[in-house]
PDB file of N, CA and C in Angstrom:
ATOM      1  N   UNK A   1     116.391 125.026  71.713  1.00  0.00           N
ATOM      2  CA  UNK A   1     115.567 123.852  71.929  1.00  0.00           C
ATOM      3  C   UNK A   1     115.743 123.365  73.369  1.00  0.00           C
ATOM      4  N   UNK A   2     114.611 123.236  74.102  1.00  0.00           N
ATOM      5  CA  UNK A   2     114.446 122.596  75.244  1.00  0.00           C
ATOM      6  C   UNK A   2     115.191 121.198  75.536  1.00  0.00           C
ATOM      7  N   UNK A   3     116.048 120.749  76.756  1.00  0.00           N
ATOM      8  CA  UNK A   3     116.539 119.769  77.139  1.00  0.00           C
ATOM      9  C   UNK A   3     115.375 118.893  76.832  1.00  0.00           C
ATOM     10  N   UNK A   4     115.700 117.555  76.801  1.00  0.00           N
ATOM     11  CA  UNK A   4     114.343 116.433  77.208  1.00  0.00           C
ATOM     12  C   UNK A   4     114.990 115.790  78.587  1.00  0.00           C
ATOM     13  N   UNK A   5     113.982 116.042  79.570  1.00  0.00           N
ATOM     14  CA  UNK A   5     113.754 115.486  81.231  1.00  0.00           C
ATOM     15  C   UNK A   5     114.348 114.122  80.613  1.00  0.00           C
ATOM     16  N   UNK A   6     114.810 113.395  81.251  1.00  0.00           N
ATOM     17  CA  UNK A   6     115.093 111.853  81.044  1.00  0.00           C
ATOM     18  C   UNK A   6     114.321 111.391  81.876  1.00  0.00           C
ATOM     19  N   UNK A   7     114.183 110.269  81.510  1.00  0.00           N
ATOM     20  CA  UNK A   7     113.177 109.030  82.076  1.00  0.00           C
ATOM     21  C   UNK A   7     113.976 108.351  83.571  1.00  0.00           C
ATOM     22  N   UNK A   8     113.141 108.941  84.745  1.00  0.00           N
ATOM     23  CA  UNK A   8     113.944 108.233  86.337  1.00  0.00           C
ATOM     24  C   UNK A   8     113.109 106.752  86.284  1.00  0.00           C
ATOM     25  N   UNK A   9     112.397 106.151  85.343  1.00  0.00           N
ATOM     26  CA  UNK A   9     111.745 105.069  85.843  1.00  0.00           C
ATOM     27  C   UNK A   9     112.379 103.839  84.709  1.00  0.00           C
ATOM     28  N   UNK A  10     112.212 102.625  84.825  1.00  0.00           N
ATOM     29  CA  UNK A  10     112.511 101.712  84.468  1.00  0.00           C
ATOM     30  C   UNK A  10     111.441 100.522  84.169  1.00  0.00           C
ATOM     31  N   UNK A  11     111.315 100.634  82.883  1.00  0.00           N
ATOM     32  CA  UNK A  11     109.876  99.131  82.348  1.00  0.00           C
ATOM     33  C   UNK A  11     110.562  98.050  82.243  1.00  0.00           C
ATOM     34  N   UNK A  12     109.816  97.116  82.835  1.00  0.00           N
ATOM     35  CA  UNK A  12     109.918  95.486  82.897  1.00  0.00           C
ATOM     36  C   UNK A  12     108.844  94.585  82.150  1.00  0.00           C
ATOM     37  N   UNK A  13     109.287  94.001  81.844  1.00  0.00           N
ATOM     38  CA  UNK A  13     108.201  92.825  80.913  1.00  0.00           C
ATOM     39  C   UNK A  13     108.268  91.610  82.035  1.00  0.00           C
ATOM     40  N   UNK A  14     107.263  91.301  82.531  1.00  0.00           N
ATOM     41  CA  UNK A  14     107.730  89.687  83.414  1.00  0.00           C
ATOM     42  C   UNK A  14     106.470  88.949  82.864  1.00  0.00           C
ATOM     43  N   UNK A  15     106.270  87.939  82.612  1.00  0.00           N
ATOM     44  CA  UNK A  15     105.567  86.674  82.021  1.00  0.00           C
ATOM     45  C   UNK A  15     105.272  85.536  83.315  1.00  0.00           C
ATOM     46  N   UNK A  16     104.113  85.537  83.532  1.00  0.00           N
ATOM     47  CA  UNK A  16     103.377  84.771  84.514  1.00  0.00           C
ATOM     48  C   UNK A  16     102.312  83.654  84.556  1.00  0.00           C
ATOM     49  N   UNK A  17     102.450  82.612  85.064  1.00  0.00           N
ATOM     50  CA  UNK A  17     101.587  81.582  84.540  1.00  0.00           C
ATOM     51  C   UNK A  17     100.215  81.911  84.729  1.00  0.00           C
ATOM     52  N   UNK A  18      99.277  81.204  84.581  1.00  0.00           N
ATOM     53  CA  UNK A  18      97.779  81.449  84.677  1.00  0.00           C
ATOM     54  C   UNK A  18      97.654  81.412  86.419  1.00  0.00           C
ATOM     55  N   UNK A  19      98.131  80.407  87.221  1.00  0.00           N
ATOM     56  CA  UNK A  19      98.001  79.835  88.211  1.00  0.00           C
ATOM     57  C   UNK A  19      98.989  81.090  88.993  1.00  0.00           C
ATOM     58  N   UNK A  20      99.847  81.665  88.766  1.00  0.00           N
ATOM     59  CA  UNK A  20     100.679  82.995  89.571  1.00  0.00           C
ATOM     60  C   UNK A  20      99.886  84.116  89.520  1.00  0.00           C
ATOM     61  N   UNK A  21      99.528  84.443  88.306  1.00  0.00           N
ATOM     62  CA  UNK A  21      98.799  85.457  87.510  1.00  0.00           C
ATOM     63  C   UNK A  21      97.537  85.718  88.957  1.00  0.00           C
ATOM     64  N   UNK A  22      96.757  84.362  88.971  1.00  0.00           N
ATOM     65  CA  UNK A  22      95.360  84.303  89.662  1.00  0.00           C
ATOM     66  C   UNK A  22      95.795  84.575  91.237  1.00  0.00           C
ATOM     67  N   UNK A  23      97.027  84.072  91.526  1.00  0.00           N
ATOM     68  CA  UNK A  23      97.493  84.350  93.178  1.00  0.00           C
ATOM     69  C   UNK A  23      97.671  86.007  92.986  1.00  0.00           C
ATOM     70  N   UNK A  24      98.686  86.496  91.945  1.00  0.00           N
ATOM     71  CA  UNK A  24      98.758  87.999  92.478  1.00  0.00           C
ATOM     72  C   UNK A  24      97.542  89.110  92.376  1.00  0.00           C
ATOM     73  N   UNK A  25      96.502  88.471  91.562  1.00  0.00           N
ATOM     74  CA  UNK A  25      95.201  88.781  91.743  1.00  0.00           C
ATOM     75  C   UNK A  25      94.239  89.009  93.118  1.00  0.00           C
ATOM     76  N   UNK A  26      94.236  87.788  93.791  1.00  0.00           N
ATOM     77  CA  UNK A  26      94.129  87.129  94.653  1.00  0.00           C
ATOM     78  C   UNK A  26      94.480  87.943  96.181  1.00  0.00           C
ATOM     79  N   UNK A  27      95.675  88.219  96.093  1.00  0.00           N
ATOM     80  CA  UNK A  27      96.535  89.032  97.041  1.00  0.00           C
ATOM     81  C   UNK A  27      96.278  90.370  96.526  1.00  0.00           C
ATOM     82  N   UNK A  28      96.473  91.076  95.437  1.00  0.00           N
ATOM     83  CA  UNK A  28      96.101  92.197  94.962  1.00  0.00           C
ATOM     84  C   UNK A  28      94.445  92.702  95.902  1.00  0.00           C
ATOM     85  N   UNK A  29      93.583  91.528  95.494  1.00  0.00           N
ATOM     86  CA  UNK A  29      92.491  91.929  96.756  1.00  0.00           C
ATOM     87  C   UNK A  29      92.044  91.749  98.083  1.00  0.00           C
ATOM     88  N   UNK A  30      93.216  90.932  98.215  1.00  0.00           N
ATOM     89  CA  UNK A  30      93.462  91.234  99.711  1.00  0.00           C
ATOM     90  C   UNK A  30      94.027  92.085 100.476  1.00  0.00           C
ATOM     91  N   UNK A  31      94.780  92.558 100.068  1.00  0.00           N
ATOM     92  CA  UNK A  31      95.397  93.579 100.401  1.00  0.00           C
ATOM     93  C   UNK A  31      95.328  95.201 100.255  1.00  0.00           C
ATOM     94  N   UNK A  32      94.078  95.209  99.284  1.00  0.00           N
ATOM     95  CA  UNK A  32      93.357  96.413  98.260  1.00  0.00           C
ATOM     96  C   UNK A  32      94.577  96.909  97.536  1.00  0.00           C
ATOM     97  N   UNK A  33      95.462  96.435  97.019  1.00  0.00           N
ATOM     98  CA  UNK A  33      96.374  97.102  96.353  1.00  0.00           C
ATOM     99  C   UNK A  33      95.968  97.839  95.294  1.00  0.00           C
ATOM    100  N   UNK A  34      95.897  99.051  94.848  1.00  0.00           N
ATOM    101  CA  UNK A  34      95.476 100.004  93.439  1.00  0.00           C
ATOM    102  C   UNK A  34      95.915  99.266  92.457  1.00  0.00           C
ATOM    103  N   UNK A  35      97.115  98.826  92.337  1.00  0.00           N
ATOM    104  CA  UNK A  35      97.403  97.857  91.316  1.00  0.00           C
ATOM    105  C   UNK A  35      98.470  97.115  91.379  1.00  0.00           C
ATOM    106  N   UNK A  36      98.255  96.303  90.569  1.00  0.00           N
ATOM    107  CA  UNK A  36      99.603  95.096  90.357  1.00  0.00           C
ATOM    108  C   UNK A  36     100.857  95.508  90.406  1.00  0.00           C
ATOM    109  N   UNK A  37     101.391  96.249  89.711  1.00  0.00           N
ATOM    110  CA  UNK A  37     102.582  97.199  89.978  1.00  0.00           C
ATOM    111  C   UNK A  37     102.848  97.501  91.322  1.00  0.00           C
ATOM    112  N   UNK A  38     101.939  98.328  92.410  1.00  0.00           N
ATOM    113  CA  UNK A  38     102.273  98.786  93.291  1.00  0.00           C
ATOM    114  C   UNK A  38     102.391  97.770  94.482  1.00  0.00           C
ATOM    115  N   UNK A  39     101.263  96.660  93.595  1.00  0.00           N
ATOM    116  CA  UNK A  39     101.706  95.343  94.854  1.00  0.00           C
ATOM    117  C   UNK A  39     102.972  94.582  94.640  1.00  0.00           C
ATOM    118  N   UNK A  40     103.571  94.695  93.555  1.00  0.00           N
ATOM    119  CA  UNK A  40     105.125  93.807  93.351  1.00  0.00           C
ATOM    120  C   UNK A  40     105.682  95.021  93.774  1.00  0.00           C
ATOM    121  N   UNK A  41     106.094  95.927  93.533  1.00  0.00           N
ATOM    122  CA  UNK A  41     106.427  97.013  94.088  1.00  0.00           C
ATOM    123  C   UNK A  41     106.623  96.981  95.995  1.00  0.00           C
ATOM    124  N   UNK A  42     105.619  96.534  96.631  1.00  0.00           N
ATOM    125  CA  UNK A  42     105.767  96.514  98.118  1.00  0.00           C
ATOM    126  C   UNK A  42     106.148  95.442  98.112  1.00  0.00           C
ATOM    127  N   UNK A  43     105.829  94.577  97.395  1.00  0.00           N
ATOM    128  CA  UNK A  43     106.130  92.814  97.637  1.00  0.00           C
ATOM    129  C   UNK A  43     107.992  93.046  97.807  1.00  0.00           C
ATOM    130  N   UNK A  44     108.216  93.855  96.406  1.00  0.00           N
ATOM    131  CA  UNK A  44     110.328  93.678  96.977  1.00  0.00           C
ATOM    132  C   UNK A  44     110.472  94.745  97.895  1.00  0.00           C
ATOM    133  N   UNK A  45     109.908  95.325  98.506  1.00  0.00           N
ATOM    134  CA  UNK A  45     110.562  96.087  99.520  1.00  0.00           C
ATOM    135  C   UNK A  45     110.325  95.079 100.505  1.00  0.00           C
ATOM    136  N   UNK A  46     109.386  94.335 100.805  1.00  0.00           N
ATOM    137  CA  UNK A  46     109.208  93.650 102.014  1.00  0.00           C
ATOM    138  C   UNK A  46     110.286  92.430 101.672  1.00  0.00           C
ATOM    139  N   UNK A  47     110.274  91.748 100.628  1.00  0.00           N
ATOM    140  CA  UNK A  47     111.310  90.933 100.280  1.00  0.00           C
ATOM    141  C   UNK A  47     113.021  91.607 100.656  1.00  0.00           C
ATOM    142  N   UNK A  48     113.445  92.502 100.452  1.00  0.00           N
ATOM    143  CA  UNK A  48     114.424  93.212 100.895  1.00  0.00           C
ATOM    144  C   UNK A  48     114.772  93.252 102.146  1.00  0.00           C
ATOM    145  N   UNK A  49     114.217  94.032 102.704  1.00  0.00           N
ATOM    146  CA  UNK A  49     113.602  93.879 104.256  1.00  0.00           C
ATOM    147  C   UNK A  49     114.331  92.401 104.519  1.00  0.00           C
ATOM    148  N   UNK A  50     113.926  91.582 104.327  1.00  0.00           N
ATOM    149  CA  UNK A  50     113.746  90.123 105.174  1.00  0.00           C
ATOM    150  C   UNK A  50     115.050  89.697 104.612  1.00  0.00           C
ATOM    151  N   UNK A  51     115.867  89.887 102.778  1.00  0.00           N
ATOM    152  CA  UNK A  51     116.761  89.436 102.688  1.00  0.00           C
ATOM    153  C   UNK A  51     117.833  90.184 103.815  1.00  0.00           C
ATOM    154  N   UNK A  52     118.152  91.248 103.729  1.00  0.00           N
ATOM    155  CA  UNK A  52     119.099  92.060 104.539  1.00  0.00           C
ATOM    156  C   UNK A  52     118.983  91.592 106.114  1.00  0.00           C
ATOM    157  N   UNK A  53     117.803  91.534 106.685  1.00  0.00           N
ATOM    158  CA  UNK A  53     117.740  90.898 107.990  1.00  0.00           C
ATOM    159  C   UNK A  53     118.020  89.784 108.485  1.00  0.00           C
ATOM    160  N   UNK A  54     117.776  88.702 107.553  1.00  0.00           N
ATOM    161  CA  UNK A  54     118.287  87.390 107.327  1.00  0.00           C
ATOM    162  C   UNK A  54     119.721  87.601 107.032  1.00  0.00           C
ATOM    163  N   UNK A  55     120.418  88.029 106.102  1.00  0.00           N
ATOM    164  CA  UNK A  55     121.734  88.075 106.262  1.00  0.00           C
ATOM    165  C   UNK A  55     122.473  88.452 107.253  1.00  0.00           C
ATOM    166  N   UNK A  56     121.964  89.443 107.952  1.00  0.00           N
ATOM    167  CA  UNK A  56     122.287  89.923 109.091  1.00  0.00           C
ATOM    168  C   UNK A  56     121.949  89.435 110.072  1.00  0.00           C
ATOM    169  N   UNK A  57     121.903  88.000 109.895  1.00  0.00           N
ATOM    170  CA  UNK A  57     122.089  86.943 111.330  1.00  0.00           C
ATOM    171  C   UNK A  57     120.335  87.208 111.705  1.00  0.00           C
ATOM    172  N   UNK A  58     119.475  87.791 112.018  1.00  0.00           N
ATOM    173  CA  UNK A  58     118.039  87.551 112.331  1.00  0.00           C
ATOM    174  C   UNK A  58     117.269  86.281 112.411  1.00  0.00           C
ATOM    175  N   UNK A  59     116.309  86.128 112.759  1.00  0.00           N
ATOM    176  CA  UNK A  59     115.514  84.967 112.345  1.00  0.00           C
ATOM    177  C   UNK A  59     114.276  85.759 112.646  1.00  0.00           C
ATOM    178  N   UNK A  60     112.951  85.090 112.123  1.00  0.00           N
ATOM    179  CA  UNK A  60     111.362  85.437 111.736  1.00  0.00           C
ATOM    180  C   UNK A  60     110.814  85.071 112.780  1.00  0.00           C
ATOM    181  N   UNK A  61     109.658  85.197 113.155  1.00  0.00           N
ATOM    182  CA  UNK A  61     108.859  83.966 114.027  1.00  0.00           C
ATOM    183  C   UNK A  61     107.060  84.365 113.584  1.00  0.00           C
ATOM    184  N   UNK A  62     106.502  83.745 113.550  1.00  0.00           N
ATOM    185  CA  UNK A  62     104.699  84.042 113.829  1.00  0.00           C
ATOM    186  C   UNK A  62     104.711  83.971 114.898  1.00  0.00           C
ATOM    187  N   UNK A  63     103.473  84.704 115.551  1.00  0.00           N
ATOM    188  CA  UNK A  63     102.999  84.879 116.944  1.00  0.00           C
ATOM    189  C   UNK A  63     101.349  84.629 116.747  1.00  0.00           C
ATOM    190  N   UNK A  64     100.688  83.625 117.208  1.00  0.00           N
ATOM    191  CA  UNK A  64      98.914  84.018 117.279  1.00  0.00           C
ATOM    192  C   UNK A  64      98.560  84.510 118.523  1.00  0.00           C
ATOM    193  N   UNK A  65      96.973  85.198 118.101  1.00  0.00           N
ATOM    194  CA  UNK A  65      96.450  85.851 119.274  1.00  0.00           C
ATOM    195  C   UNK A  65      96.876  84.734 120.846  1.00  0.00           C
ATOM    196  N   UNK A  66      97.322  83.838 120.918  1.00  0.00           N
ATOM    197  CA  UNK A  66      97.330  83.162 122.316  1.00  0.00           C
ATOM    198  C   UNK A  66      98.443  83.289 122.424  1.00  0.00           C
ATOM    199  N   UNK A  67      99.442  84.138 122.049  1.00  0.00           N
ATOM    200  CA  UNK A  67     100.870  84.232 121.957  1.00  0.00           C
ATOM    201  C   UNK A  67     101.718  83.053 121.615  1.00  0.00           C
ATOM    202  N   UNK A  68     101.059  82.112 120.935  1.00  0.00           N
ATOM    203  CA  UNK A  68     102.391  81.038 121.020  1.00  0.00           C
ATOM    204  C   UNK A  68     102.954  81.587 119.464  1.00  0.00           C
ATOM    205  N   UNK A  69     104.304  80.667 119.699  1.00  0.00           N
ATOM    206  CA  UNK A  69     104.927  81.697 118.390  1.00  0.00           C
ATOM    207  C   UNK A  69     105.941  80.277 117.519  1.00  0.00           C
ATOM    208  N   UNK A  70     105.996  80.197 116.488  1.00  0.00           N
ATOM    209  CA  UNK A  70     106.774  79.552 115.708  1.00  0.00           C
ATOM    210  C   UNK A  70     107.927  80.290 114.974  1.00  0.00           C
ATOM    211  N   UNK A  71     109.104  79.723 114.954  1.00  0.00           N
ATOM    212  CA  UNK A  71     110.094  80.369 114.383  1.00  0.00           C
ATOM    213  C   UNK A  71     109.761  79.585 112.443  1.00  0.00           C
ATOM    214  N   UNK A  72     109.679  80.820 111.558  1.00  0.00           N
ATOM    215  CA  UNK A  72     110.041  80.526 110.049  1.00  0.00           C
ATOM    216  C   UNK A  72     111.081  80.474 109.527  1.00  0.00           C
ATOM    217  N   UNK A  73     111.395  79.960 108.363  1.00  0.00           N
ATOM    218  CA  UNK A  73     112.605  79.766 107.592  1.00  0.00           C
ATOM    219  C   UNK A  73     112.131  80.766 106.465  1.00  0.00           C
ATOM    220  N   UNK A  74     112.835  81.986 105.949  1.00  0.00           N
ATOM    221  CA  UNK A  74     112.272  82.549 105.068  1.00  0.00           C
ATOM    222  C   UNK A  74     113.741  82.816 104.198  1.00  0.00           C
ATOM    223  N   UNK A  75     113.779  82.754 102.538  1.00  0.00           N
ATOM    224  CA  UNK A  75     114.812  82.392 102.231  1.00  0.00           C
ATOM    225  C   UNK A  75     115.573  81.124 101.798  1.00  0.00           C
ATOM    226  N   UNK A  76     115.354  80.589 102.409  1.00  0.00           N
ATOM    227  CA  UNK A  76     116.180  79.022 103.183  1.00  0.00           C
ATOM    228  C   UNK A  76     117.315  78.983 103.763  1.00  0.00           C
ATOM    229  N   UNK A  77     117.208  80.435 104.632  1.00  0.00           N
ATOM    230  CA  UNK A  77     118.407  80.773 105.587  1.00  0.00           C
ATOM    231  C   UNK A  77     117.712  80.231 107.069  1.00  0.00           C
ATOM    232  N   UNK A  78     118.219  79.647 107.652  1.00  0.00           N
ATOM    233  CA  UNK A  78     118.256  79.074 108.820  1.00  0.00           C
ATOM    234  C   UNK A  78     118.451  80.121 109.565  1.00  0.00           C
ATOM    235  N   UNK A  79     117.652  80.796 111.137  1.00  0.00           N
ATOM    236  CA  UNK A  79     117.757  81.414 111.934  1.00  0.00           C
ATOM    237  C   UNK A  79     119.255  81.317 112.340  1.00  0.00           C
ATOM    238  N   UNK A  80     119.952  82.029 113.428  1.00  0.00           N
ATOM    239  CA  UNK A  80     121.302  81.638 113.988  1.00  0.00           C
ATOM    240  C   UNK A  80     120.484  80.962 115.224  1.00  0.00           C
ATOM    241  N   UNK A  81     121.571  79.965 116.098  1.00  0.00           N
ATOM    242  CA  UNK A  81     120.735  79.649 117.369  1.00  0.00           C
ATOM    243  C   UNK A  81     121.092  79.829 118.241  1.00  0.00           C
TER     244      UNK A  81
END
């Protein structure tokens, strides 16, 4: 009798209000994401990203086309100064 492959993936159940539900919708087409999955999916890698950088002393900033730039708080870790 053949081994059975095991399962490399992992199912989640998460429960979302009407009003979250309609934002990841929302962003889902903004972003053309194929699907909801693959947009929470990039959403924690980019979340990752920013925790590890933030811990690691970093800070954020926006820049607009006229170059002026604002520093963000992302987290509620305070830039170093």
């Amino acid at each position: 009798m053949a081994k059975r492959k095991e399962k490399t993936t992992k199912r989640i159940t998460l429960d979302l209000s009407e009003p979250f539900y309609n934002r990841l919708d929302g962003l889902q087409d903004l972003v053309g994401a194929d699907s909801k999955a693959g947009l929470i999916r990039d959403a924690l890698q980019l979340y990752e990203y920013v925790a590890k950088r933030t811990a690691a002393g970093h800070g954020f900033q926006t820049v607009n086309q006229a170059g002026d730039t604002q520093t963000i708080v992302l987290l509620g870790i305070l830039p170093p100064e």
